[in-house]
C-alpha atoms as a PDB file:
ATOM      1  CA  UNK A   1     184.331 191.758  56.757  1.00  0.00           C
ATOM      2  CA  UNK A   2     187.764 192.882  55.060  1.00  0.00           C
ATOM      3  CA  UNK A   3     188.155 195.147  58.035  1.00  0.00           C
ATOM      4  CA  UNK A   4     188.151 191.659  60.663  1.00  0.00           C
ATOM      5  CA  UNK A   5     190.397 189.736  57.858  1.00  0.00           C
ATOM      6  CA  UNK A   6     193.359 192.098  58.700  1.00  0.00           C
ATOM      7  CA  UNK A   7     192.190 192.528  62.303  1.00  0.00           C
ATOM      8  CA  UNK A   8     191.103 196.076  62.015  1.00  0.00           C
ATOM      9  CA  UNK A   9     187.491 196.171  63.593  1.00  0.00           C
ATOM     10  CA  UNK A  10     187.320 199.180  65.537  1.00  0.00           C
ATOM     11  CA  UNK A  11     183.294 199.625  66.572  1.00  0.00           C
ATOM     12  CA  UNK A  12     181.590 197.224  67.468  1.00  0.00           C
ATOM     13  CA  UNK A  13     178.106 197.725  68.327  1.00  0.00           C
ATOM     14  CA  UNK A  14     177.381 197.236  72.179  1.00  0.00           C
ATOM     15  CA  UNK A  15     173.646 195.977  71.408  1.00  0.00           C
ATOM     16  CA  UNK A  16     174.981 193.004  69.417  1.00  0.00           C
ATOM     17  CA  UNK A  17     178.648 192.327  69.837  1.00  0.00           C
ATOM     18  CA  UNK A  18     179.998 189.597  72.091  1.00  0.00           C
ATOM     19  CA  UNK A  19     183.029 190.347  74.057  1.00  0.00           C
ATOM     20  CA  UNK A  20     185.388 188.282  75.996  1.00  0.00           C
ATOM     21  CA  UNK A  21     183.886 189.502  80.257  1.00  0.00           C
ATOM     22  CA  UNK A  22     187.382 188.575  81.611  1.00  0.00           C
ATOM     23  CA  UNK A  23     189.483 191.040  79.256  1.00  0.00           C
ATOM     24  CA  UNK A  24     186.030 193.492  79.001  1.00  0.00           C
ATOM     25  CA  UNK A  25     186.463 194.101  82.721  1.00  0.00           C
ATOM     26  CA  UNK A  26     190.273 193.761  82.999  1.00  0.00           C
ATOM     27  CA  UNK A  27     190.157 196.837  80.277  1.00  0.00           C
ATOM     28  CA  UNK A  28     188.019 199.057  82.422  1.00  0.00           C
ATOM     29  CA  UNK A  29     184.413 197.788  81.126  1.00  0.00           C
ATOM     30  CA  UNK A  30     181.889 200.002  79.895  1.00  0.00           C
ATOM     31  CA  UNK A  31     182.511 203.878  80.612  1.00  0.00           C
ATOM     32  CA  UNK A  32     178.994 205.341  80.975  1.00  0.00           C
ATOM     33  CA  UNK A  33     180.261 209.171  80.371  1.00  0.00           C
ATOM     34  CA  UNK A  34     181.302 208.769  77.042  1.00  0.00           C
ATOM     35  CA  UNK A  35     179.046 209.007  73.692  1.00  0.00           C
ATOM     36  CA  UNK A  36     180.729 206.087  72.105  1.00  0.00           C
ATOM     37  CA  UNK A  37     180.971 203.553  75.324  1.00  0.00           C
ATOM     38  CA  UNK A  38     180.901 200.816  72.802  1.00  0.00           C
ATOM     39  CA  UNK A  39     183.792 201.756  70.250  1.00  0.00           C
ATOM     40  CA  UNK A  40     185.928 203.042  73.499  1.00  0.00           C
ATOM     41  CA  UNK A  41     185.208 199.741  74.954  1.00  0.00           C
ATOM     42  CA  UNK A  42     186.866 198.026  71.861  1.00  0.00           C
ATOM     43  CA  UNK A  43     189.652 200.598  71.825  1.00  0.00           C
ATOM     44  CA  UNK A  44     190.380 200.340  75.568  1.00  0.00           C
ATOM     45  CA  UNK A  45     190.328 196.119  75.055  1.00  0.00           C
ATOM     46  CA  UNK A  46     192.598 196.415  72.522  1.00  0.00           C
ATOM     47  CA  UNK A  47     195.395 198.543  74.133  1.00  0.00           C
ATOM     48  CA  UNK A  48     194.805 196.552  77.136  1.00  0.00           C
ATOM     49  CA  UNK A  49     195.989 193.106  74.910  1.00  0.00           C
ATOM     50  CA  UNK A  50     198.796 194.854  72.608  1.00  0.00           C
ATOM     51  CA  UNK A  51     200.710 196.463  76.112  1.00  0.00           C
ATOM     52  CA  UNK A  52     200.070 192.820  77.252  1.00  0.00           C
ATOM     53  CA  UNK A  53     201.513 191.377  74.192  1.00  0.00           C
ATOM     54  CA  UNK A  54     198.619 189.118  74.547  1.00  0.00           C
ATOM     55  CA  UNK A  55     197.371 187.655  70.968  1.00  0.00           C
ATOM     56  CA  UNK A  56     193.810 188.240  70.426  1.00  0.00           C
ATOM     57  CA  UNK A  57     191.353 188.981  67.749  1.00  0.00           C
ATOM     58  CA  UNK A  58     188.810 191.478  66.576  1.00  0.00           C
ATOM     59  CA  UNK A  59     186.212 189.132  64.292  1.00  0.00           C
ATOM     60  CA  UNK A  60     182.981 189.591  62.540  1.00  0.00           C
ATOM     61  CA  UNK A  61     180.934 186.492  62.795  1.00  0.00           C
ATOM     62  CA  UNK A  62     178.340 185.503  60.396  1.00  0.00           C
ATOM     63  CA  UNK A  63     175.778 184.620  63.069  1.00  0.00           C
ATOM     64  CA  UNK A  64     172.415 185.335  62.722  1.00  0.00           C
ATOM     65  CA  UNK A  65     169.808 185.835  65.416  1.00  0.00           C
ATOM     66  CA  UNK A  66     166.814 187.884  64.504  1.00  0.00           C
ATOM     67  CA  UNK A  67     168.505 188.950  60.992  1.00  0.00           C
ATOM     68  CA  UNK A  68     171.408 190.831  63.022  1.00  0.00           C
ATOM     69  CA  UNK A  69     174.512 190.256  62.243  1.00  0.00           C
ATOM     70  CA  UNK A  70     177.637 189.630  65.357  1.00  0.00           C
ATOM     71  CA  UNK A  71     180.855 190.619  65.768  1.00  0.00           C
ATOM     72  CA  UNK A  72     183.416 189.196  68.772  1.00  0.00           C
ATOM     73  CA  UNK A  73     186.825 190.172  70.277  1.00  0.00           C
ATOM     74  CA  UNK A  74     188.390 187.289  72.165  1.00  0.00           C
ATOM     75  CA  UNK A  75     192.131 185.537  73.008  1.00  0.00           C
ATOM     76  CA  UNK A  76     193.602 183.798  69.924  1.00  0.00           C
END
């Protein structure tokens, strides 16, 4: 949680994060050939804001739904 206080989430797992679609397929969306496709996703979404200059967040959310925990990247 100290990691998405100073914006600094960097994985976020694909099973059970939520992502903004728009800037997820803007970014490329998932990459299929890659091990990761989930943490590239994240990284890809994130260059894809800062060359924008676009504020936006990387959070983890305290939301529970069958005892798994979310995390989110959206606009500010």
């Amino acid at each position: 949680m100290a990691w998405s206080r100073l914006n600094g989430l960097i994985l976020i797992s694909g099973a059970f994060g939520m992502f903004d679609k728009k800037i997820a397929i803007d970014a490329g969306g998932y990459n299929h050939n890659t091990v990761g496709e989930d943490m590239e996703l994240v990284i890809r979404m994130r260059r894809y804001m800062e060359e924008r200059k676009a504020k936006y967040r990387v959070v983890y959310l305290l939301i529970h739904y069958a005892g798994q925990k979310r995390r989110v990247i959206s606009r500010s």
